[in-house]
N, C-alpha and C. Protein backbone atom coordinates (compact mmCIF):
# COMPACT_ATOMS: atom_id res chain seq x y z
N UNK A 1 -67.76 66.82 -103.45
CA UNK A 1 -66.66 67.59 -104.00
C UNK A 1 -66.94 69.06 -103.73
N UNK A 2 -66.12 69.82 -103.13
CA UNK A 2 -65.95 71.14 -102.59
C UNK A 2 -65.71 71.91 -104.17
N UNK A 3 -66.26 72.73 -104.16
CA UNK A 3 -65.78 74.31 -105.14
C UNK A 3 -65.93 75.42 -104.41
N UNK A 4 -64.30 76.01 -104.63
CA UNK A 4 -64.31 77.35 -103.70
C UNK A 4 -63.95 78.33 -104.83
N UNK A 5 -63.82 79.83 -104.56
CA UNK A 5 -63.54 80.73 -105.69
C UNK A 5 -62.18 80.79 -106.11
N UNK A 6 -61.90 81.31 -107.05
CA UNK A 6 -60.55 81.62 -107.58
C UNK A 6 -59.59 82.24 -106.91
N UNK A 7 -58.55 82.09 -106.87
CA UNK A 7 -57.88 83.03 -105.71
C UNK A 7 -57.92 85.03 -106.53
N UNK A 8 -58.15 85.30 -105.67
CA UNK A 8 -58.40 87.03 -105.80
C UNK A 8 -60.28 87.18 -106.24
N UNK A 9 -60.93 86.63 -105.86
CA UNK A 9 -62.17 86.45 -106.15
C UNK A 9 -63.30 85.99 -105.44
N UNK A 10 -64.76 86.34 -105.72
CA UNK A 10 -65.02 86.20 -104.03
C UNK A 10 -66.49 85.59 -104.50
N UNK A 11 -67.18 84.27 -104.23
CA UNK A 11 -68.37 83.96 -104.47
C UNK A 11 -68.41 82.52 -103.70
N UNK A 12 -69.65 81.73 -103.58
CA UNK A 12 -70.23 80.45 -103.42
C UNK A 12 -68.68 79.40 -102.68
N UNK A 13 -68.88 79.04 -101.68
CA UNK A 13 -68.33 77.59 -101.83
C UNK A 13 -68.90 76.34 -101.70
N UNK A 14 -69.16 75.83 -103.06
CA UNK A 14 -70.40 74.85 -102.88
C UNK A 14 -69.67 73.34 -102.67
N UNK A 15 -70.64 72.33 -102.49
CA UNK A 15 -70.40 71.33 -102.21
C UNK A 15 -71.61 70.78 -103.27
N UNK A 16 -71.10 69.31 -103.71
CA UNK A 16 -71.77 68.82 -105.16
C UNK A 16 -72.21 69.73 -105.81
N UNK A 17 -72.14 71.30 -106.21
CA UNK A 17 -73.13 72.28 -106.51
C UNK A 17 -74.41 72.44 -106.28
N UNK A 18 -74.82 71.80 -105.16
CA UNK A 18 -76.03 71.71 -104.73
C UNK A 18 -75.94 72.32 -103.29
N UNK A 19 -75.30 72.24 -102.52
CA UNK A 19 -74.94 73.48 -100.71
C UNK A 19 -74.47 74.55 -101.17
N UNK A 20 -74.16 75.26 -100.30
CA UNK A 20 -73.44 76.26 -100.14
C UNK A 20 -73.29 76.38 -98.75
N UNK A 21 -71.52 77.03 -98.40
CA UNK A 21 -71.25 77.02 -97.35
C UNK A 21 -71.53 78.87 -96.87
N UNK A 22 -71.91 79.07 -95.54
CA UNK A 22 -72.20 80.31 -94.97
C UNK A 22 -71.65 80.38 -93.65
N UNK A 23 -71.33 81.24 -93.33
CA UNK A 23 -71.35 81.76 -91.72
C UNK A 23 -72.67 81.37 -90.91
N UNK A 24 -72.56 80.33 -90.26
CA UNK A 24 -73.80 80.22 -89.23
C UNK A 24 -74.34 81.41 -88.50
N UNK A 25 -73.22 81.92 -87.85
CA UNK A 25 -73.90 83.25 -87.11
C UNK A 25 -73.83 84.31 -87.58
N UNK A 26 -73.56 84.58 -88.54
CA UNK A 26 -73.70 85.90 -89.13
C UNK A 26 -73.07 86.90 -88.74
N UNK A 27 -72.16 86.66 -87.27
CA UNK A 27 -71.27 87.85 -86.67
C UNK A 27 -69.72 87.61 -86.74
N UNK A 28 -69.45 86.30 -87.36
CA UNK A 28 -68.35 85.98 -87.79
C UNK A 28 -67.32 85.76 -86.57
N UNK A 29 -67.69 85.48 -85.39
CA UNK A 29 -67.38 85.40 -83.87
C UNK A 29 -66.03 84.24 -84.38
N UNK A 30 -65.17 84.74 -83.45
CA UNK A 30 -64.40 83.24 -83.14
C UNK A 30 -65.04 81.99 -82.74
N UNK A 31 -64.25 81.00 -82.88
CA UNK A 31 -65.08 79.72 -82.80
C UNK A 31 -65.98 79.67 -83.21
N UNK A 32 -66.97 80.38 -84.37
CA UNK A 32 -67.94 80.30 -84.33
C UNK A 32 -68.05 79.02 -85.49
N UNK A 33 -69.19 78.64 -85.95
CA UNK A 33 -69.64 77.78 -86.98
C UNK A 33 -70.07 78.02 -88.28
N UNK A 34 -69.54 77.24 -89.17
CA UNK A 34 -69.69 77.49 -90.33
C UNK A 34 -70.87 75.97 -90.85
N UNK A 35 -71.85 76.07 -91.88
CA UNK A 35 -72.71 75.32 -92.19
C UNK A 35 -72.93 75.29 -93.69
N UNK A 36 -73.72 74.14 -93.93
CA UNK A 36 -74.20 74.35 -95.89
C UNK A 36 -75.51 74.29 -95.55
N UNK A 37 -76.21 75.03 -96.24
CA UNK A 37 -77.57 75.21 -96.59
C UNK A 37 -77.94 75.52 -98.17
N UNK A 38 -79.36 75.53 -98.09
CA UNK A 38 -79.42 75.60 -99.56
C UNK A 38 -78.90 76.84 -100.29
N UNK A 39 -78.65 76.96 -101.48
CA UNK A 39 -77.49 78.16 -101.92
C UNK A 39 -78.77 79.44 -102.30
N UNK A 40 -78.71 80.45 -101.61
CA UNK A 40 -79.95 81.29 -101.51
C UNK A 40 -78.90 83.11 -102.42
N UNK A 41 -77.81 83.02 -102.61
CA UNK A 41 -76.88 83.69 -102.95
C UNK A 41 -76.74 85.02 -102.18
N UNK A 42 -76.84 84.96 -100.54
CA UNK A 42 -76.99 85.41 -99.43
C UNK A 42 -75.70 85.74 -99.40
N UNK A 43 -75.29 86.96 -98.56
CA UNK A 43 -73.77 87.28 -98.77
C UNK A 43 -72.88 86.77 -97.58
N UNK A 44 -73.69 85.88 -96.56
CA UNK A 44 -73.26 84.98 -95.55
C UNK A 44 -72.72 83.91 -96.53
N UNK A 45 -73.01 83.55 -97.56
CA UNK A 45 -72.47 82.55 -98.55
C UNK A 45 -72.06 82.68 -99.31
N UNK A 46 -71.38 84.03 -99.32
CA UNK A 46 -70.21 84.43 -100.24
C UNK A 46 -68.41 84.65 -99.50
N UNK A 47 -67.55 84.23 -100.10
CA UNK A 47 -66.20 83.64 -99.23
C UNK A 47 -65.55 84.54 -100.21
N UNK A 48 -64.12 85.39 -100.14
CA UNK A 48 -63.06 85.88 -100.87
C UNK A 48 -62.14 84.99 -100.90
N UNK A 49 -61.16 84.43 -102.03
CA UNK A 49 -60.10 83.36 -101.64
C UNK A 49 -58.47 84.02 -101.94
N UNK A 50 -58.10 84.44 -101.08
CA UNK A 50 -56.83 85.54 -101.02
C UNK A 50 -55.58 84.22 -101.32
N UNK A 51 -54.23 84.88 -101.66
CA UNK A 51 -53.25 84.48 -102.54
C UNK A 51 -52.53 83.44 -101.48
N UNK A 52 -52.61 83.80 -99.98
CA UNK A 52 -52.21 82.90 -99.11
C UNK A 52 -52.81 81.53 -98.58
N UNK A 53 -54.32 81.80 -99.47
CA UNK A 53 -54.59 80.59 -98.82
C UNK A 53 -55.78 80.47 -98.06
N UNK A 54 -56.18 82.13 -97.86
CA UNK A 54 -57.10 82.20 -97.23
C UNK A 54 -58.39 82.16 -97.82
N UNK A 55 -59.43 82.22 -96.72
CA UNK A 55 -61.00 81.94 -97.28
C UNK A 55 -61.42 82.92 -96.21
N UNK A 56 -62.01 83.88 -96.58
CA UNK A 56 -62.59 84.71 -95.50
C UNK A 56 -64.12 85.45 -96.40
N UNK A 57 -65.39 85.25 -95.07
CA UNK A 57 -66.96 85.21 -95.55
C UNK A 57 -66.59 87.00 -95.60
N UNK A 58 -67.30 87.22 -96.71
CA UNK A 58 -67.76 88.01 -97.35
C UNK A 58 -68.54 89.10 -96.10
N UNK A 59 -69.63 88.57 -95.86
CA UNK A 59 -70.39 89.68 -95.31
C UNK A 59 -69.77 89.78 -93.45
N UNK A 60 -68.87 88.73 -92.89
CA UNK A 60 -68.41 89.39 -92.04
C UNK A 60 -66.77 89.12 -91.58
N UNK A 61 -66.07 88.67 -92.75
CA UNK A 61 -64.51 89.14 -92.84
C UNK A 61 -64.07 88.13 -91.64
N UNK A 62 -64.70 86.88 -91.41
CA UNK A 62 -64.19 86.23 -90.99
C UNK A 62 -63.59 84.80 -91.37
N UNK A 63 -62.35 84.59 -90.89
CA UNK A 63 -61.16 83.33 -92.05
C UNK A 63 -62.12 81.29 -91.62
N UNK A 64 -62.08 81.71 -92.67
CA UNK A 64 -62.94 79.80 -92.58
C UNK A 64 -61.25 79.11 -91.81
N UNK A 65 -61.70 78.29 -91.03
CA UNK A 65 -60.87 77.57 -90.63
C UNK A 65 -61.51 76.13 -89.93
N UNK A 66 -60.78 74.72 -90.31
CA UNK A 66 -61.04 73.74 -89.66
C UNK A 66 -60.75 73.67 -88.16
N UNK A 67 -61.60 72.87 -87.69
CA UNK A 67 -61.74 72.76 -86.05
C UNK A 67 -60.49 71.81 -85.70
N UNK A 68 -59.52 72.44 -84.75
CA UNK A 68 -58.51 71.75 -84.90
C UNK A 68 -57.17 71.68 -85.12
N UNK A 69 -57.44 72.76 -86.50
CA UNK A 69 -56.35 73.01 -87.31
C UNK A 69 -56.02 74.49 -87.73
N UNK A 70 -54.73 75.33 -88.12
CA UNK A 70 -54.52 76.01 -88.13
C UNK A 70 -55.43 77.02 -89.49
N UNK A 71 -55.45 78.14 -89.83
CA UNK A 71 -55.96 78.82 -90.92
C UNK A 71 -55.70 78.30 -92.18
């Protein structure tokens, strides 16, 4: 079970409360990859959740999106 932040609010998106999801590369690249690792409260694993819908990482302002599928 996924937990993401509140919309207008910006922390953890964990999985069982035990992951946390981060920016793999840290440069927030297109295509790039997103991963869970252990939750270290690293600001690669901190997400903002904006009113549209969006999920965008914290430390490099880039929109989580499924492979595949639109934002």
């Amino acid at each position: 079970i996924w937990t993401v932040p509140a919309v207008g609010t910006s922390g953890p998106i964990t999985v069982y409360n035990a992951l946390c999801l981060g920016d793999a590369s840290g440069v927030g690249a297109i295509g790039g990859s997103a991963r869970t690792a252990s939750c270290s409260g690293a600001t690669a694993q901190r997400w903002t959740a904006t009113d549209d819908g969006t999920l965008r990482n914290v430390q490099t302002g880039a929109c989580l999106a499924l492979r595949g599928r639109s934002t």
